[in-house]
PDB file of N, CA and C in Angstrom:
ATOM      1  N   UNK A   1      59.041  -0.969  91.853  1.00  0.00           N
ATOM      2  CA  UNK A   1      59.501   0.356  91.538  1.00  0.00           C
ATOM      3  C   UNK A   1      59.479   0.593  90.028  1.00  0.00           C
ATOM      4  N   UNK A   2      59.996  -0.255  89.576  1.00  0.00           N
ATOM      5  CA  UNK A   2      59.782  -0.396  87.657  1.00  0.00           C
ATOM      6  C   UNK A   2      58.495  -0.388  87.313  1.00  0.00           C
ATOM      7  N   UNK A   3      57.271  -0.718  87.690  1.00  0.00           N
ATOM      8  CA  UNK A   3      56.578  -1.189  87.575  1.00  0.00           C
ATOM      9  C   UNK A   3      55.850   0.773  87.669  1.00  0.00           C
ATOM     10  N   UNK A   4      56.051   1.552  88.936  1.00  0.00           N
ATOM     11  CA  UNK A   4      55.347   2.714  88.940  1.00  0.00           C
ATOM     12  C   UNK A   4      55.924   3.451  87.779  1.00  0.00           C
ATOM     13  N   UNK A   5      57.297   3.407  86.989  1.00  0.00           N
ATOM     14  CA  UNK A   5      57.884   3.622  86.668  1.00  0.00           C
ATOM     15  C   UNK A   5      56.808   3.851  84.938  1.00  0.00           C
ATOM     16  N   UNK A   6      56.613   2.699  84.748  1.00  0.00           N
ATOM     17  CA  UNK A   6      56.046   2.104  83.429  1.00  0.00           C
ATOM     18  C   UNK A   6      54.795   3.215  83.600  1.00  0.00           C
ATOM     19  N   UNK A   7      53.864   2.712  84.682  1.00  0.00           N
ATOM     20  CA  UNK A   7      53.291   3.247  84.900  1.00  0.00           C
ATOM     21  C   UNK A   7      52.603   4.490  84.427  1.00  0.00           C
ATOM     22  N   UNK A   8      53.831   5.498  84.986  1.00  0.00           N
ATOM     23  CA  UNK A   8      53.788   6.884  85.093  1.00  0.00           C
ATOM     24  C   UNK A   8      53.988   7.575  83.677  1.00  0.00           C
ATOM     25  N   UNK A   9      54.750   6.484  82.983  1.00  0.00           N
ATOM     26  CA  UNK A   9      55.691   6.748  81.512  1.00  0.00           C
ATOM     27  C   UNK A   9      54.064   6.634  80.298  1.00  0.00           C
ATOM     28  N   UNK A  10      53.276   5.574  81.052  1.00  0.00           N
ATOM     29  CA  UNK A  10      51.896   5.232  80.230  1.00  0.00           C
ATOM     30  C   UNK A  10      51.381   6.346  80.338  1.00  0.00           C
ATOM     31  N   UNK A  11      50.990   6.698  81.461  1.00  0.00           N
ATOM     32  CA  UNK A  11      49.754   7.907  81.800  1.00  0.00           C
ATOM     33  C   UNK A  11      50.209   9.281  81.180  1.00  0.00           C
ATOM     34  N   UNK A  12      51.410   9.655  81.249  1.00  0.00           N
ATOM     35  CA  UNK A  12      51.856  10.946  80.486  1.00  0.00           C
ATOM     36  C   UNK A  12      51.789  10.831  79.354  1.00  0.00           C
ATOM     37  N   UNK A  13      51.983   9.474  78.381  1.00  0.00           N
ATOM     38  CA  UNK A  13      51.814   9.515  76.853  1.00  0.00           C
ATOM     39  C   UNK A  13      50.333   9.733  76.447  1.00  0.00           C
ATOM     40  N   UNK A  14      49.257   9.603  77.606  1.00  0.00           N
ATOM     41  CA  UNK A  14      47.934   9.259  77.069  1.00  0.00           C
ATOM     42  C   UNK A  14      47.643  10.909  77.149  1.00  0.00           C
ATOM     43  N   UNK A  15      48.266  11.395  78.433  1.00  0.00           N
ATOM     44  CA  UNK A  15      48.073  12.987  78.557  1.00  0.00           C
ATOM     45  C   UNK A  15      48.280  13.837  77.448  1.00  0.00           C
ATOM     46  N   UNK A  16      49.613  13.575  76.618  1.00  0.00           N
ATOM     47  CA  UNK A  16      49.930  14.068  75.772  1.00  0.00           C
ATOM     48  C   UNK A  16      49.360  14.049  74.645  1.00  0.00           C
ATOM     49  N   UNK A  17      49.304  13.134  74.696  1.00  0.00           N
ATOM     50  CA  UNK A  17      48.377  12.454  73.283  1.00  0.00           C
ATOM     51  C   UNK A  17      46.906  13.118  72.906  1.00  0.00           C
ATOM     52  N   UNK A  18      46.490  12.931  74.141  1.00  0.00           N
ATOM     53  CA  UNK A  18      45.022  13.766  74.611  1.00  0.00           C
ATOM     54  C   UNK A  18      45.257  15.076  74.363  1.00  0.00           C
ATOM     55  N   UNK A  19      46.100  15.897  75.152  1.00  0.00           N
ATOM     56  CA  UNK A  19      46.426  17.176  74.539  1.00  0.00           C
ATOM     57  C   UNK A  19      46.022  17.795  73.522  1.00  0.00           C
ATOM     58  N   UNK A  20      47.118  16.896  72.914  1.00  0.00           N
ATOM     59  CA  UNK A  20      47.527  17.213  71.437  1.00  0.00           C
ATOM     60  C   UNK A  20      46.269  17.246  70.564  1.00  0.00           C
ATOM     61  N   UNK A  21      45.307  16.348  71.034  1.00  0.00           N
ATOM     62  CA  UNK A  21      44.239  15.875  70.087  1.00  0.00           C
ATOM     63  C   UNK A  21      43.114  17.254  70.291  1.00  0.00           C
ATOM     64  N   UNK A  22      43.546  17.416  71.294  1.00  0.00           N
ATOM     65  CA  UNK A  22      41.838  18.604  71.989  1.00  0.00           C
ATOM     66  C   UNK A  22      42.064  19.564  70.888  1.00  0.00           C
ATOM     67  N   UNK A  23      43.011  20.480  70.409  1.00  0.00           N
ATOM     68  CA  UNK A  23      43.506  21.088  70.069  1.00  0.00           C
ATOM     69  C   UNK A  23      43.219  20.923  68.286  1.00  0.00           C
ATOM     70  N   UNK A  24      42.865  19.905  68.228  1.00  0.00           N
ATOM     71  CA  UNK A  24      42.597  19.826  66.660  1.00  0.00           C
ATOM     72  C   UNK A  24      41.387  19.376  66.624  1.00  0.00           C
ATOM     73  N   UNK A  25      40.764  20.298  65.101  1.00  0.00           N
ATOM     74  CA  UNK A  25      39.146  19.883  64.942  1.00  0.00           C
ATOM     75  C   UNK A  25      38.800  19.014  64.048  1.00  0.00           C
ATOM     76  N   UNK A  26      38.887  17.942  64.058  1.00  0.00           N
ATOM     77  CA  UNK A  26      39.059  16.849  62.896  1.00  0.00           C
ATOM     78  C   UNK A  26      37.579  17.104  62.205  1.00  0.00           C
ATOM     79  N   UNK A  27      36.490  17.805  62.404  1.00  0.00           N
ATOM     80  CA  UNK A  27      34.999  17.540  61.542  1.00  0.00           C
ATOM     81  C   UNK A  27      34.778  19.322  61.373  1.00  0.00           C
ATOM     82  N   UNK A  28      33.545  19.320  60.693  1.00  0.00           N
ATOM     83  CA  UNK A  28      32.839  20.784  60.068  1.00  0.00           C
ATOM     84  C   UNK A  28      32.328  21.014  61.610  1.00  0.00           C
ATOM     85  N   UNK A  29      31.734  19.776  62.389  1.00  0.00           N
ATOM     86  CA  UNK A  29      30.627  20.192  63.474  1.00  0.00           C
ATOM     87  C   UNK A  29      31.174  21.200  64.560  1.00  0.00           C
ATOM     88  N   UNK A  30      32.814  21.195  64.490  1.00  0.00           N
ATOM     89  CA  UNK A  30      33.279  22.412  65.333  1.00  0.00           C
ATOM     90  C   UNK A  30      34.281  21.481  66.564  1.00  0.00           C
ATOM     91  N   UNK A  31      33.994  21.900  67.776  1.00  0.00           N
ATOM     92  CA  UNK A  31      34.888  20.585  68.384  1.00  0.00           C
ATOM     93  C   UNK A  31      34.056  19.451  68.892  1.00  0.00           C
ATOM     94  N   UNK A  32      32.960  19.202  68.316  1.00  0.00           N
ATOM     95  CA  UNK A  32      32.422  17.863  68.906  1.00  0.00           C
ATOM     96  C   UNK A  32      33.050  16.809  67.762  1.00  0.00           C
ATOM     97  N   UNK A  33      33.517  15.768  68.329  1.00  0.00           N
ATOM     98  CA  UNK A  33      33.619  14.445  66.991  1.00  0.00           C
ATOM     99  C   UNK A  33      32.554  13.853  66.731  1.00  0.00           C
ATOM    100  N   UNK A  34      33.267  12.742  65.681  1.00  0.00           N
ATOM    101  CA  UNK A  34      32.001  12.070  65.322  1.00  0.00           C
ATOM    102  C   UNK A  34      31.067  11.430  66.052  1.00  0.00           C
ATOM    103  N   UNK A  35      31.740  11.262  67.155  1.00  0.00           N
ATOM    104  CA  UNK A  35      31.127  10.053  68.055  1.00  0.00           C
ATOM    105  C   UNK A  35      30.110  10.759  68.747  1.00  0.00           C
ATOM    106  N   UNK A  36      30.476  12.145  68.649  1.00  0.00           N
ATOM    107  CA  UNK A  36      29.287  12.985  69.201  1.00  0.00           C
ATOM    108  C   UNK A  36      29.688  13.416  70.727  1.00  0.00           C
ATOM    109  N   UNK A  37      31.035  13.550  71.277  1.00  0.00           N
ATOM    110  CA  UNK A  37      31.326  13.861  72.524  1.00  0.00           C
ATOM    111  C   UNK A  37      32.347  14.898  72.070  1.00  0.00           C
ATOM    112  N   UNK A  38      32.988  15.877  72.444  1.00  0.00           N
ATOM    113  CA  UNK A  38      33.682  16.642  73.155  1.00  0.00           C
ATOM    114  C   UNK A  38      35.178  16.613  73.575  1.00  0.00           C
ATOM    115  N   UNK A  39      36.246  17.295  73.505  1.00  0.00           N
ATOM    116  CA  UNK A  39      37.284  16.911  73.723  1.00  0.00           C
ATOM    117  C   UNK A  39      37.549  16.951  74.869  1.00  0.00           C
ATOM    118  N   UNK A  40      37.099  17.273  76.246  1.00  0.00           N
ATOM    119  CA  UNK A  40      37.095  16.861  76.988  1.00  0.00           C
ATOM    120  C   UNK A  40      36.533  15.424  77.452  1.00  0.00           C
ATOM    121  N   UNK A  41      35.933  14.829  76.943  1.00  0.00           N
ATOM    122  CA  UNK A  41      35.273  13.938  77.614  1.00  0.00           C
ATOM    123  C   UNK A  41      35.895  12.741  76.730  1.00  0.00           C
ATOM    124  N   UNK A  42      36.345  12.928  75.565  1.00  0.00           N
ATOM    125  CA  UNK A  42      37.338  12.317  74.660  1.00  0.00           C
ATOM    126  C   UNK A  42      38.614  12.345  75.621  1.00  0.00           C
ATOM    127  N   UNK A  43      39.317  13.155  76.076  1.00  0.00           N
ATOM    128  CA  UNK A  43      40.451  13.299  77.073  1.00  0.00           C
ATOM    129  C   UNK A  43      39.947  12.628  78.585  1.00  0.00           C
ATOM    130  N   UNK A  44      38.820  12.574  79.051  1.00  0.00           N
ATOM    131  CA  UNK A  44      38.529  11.691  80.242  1.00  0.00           C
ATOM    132  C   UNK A  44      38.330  10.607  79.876  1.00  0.00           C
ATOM    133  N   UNK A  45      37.769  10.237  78.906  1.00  0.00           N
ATOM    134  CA  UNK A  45      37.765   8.801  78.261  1.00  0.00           C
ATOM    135  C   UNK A  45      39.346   8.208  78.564  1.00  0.00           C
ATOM    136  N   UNK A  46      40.071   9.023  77.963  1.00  0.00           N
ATOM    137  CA  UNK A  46      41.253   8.158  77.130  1.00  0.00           C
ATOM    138  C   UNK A  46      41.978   7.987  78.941  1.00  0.00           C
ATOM    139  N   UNK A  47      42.236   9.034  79.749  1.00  0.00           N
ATOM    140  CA  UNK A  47      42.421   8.738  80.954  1.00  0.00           C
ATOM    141  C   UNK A  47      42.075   8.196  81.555  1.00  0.00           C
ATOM    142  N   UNK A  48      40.864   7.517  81.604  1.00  0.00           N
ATOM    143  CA  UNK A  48      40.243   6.429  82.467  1.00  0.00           C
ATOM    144  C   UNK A  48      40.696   5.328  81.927  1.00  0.00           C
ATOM    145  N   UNK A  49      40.761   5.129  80.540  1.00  0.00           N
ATOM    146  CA  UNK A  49      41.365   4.030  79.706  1.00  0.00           C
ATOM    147  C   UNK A  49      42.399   3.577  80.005  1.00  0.00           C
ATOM    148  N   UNK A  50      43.715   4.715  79.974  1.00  0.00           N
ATOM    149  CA  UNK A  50      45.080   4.573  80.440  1.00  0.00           C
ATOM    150  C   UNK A  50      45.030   4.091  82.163  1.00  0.00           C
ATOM    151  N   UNK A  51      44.132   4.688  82.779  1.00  0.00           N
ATOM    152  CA  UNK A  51      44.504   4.098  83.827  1.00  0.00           C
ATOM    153  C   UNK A  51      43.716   2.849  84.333  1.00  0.00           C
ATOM    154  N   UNK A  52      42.832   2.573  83.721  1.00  0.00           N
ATOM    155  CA  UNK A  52      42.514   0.705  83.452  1.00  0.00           C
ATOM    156  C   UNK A  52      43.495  -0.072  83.575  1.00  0.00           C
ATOM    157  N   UNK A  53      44.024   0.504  82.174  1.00  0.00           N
ATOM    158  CA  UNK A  53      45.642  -0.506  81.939  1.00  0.00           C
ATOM    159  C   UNK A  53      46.468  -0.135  83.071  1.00  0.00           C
ATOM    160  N   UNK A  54      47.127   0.921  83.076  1.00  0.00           N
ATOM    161  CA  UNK A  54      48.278   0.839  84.113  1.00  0.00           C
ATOM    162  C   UNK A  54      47.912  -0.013  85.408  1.00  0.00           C
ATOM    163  N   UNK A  55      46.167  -0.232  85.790  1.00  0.00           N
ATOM    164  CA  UNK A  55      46.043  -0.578  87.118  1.00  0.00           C
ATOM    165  C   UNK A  55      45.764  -2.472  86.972  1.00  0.00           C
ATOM    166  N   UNK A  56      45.700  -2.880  85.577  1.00  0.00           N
ATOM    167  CA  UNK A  56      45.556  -3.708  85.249  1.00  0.00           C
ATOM    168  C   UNK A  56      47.172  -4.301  85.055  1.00  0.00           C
ATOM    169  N   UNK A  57      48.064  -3.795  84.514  1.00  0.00           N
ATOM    170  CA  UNK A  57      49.265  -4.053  84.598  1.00  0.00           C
ATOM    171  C   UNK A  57      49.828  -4.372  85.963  1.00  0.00           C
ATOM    172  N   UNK A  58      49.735  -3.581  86.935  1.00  0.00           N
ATOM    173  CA  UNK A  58      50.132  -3.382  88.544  1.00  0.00           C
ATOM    174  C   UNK A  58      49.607  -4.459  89.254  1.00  0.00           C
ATOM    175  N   UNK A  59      48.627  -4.602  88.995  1.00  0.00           N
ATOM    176  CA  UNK A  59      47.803  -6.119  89.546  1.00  0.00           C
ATOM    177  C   UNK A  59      48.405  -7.281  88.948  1.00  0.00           C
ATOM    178  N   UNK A  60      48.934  -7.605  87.618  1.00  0.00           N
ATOM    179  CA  UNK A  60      49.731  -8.703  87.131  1.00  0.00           C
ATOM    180  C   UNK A  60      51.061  -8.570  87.099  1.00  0.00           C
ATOM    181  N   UNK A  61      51.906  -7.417  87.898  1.00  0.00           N
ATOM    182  CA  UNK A  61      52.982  -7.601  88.284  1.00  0.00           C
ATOM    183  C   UNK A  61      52.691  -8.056  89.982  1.00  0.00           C
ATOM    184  N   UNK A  62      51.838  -7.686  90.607  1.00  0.00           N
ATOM    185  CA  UNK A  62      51.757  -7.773  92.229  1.00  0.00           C
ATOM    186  C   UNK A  62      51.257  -9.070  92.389  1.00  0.00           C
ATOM    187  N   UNK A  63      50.833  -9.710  91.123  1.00  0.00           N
ATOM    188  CA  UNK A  63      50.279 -11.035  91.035  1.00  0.00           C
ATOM    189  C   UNK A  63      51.799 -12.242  91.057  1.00  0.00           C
ATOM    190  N   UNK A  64      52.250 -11.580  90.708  1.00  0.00           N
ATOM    191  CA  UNK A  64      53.565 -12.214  90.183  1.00  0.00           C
ATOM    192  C   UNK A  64      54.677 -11.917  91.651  1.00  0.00           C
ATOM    193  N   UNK A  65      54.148 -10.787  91.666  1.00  0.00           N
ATOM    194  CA  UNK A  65      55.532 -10.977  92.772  1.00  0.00           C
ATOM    195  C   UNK A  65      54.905 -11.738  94.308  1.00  0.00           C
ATOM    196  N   UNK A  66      53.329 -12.016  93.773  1.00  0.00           N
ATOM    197  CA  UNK A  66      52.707 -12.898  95.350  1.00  0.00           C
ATOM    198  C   UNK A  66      53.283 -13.770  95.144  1.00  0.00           C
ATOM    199  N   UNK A  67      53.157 -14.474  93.702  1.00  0.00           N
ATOM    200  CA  UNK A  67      53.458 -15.967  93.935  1.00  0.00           C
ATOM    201  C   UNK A  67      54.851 -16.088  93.680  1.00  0.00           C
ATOM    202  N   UNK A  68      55.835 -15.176  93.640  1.00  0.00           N
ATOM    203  CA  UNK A  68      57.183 -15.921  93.997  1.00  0.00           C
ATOM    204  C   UNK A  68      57.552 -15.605  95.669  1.00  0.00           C
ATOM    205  N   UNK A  69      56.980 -15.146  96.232  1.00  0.00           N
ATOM    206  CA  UNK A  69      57.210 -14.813  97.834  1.00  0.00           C
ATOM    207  C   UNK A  69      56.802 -16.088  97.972  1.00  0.00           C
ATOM    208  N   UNK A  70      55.215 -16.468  97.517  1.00  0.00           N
ATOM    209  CA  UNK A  70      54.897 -17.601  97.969  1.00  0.00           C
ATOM    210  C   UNK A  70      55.510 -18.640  98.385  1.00  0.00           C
ATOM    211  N   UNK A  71      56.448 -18.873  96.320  1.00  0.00           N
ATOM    212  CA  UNK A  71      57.505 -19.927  96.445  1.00  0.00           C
ATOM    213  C   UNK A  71      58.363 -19.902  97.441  1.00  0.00           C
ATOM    214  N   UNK A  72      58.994 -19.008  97.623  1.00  0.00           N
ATOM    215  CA  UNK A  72      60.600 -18.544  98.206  1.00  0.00           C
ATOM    216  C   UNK A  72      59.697 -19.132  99.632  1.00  0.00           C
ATOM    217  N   UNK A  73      58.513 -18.561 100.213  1.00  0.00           N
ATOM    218  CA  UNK A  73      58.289 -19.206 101.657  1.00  0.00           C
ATOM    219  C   UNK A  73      57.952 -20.567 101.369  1.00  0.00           C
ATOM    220  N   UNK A  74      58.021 -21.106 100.847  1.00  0.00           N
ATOM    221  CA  UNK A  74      57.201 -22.578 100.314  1.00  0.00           C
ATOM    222  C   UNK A  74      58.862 -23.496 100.720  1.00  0.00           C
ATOM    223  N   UNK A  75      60.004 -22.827  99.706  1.00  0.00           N
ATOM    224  CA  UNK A  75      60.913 -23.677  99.975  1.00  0.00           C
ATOM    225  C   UNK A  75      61.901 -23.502 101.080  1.00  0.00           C
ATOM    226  N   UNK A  76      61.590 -22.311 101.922  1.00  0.00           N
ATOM    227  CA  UNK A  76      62.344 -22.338 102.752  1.00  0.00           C
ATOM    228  C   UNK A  76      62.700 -23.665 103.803  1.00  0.00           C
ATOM    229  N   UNK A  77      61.374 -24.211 104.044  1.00  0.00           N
ATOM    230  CA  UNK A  77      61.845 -25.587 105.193  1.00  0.00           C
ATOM    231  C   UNK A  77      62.726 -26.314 104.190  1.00  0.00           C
ATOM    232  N   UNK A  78      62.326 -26.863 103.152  1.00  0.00           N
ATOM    233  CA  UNK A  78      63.256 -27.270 102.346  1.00  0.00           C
ATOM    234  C   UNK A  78      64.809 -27.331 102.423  1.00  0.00           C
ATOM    235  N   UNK A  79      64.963 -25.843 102.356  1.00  0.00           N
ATOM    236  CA  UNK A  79      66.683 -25.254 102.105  1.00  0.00           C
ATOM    237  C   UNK A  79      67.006 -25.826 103.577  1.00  0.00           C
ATOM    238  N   UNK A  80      66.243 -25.263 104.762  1.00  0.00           N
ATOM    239  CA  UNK A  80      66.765 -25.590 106.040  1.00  0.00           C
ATOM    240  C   UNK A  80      67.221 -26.768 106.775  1.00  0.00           C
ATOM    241  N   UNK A  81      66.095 -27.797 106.202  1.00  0.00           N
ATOM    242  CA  UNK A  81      66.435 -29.314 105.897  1.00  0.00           C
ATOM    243  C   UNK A  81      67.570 -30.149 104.927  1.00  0.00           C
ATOM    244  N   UNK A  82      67.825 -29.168 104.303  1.00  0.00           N
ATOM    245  CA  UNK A  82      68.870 -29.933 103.391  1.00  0.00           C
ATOM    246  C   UNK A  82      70.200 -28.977 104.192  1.00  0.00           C
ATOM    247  N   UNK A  83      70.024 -27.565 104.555  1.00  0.00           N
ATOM    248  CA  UNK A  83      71.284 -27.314 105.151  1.00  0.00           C
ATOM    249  C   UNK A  83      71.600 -28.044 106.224  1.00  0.00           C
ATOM    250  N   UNK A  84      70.808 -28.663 107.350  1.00  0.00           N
ATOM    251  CA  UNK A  84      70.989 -29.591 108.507  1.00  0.00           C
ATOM    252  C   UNK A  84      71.505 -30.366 108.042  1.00  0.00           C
ATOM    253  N   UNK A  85      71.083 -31.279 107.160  1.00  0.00           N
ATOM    254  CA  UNK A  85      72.044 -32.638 106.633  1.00  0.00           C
ATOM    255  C   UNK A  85      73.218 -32.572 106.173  1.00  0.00           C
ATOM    256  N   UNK A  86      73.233 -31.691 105.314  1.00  0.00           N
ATOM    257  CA  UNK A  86      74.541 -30.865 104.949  1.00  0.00           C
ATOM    258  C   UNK A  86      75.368 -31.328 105.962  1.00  0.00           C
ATOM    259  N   UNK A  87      75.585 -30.135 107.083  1.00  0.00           N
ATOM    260  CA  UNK A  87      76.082 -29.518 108.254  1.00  0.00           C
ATOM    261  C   UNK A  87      76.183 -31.056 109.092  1.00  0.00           C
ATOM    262  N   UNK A  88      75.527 -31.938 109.552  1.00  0.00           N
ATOM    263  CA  UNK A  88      75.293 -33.319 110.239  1.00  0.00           C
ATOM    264  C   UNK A  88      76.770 -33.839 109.654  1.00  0.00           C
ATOM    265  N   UNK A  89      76.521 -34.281 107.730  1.00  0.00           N
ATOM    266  CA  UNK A  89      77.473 -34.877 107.351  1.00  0.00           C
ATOM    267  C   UNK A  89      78.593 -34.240 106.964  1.00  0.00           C
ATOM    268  N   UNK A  90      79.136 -33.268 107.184  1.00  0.00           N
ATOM    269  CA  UNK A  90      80.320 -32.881 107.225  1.00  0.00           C
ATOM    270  C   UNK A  90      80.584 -32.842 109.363  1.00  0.00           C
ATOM    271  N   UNK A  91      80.111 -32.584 109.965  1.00  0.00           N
ATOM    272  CA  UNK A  91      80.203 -32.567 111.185  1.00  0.00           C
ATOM    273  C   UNK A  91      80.823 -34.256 111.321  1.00  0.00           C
ATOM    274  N   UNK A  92      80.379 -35.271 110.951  1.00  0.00           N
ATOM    275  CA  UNK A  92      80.419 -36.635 110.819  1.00  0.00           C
ATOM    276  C   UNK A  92      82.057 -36.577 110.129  1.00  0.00           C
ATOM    277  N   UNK A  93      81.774 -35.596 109.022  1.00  0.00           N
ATOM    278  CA  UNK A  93      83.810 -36.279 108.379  1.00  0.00           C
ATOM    279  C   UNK A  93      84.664 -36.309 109.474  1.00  0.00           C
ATOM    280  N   UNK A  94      84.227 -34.395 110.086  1.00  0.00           N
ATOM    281  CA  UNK A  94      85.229 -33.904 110.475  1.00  0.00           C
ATOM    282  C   UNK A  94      85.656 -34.682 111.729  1.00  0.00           C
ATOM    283  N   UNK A  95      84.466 -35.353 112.341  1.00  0.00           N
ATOM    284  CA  UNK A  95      84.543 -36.044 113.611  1.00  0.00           C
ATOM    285  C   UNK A  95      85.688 -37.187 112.852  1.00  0.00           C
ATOM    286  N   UNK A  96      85.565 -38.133 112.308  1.00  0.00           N
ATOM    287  CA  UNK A  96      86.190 -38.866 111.491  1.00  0.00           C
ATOM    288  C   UNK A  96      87.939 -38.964 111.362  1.00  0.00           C
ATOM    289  N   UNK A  97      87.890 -37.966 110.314  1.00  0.00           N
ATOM    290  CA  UNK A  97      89.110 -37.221 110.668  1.00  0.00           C
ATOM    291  C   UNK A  97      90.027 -36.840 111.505  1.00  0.00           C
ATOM    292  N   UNK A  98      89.061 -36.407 112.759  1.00  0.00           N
ATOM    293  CA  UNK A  98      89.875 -36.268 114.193  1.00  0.00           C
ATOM    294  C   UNK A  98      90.407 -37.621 114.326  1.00  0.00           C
ATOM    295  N   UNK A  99      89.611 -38.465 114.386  1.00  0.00           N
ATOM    296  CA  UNK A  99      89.800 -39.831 115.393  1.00  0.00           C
ATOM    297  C   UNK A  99      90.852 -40.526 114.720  1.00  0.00           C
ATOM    298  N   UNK A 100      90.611 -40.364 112.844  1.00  0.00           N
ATOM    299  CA  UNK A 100      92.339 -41.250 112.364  1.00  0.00           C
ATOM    300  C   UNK A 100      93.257 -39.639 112.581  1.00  0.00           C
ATOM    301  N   UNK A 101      93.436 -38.854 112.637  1.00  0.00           N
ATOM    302  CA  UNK A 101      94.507 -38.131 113.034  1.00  0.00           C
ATOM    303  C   UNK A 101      94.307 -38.777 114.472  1.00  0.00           C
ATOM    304  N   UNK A 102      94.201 -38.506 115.346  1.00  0.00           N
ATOM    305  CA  UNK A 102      94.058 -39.161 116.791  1.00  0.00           C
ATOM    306  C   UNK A 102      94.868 -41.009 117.004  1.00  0.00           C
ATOM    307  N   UNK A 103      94.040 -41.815 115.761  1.00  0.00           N
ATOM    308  CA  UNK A 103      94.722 -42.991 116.064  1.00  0.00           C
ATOM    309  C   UNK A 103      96.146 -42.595 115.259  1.00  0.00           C
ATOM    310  N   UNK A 104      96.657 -42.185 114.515  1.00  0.00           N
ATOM    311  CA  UNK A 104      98.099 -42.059 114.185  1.00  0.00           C
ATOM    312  C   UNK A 104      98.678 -41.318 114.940  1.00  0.00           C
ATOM    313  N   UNK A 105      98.555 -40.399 115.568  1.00  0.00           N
ATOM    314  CA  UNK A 105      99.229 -39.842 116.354  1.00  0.00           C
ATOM    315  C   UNK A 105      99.854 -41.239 118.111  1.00  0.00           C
ATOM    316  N   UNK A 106      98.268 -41.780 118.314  1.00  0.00           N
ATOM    317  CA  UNK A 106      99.040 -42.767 119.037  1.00  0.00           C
ATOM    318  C   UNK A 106     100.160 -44.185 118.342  1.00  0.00           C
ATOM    319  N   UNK A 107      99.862 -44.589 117.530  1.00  0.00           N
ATOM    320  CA  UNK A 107     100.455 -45.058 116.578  1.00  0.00           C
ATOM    321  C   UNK A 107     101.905 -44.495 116.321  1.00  0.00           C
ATOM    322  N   UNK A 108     101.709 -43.707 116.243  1.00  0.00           N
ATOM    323  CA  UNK A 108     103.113 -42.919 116.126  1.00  0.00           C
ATOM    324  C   UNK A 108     104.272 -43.132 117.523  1.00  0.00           C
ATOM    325  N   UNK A 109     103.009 -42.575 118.569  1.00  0.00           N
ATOM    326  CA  UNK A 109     103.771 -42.838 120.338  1.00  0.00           C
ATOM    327  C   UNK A 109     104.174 -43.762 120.340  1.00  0.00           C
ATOM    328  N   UNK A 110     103.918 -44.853 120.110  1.00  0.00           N
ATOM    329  CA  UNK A 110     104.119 -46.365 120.345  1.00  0.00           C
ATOM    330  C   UNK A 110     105.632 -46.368 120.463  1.00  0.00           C
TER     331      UNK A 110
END
């Protein structure tokens, strides 16, 4: 969500920017620049540019969020295996526990 966020925040600065630029004649030749193109095509430039990046950005966040899913499924048997043992050896105290509460209580009858 941050990520469309950035995104969207990129592409409007390039809009603006572009705008702003059409609008001014930086040479004598009128509105062509130096480069010999047009402010339109100077403004499709810079938009195709911006959205290179933004789509280049989106791909190395979606890159990132593959490989921590990855992880997170990677260690799940892990967690599940260590919660069983867990769970085994406390099941084991508690059994434990019963049996000396159990022998003192007969102990006690006596």
């Amino acid at each position: 969500m941050n990520t469309n966020r950035r995104t969207a925040g990129v592409l409007l600065a390039v809009c603006v920017a572009t705008l702003s630029a059409c609008g001014q004649s930086g040479s004598t030749t009128g509105s062509i620049g130096q480069n010999g193109i047009g402010p339109a095509q100077q403004a499709g430039k810079a938009l195709d540019d911006a959205g290179a990046k933004a789509t280049a950005k989106v791909q190395e966040e979606v890159g990132k969020a593959d490989a921590a899913a990855r992880q997170a499924r990677d260690a799940v048997p892990n967690a599940v295996e260590q919660a069983r043992t867990n769970l085994n050896q406390v099941t084991d105290k508690v059994g434990q526990k019963v049996e000396e509460a159990g022998a003192k209580m007969r102990e006690s009858a006596k």
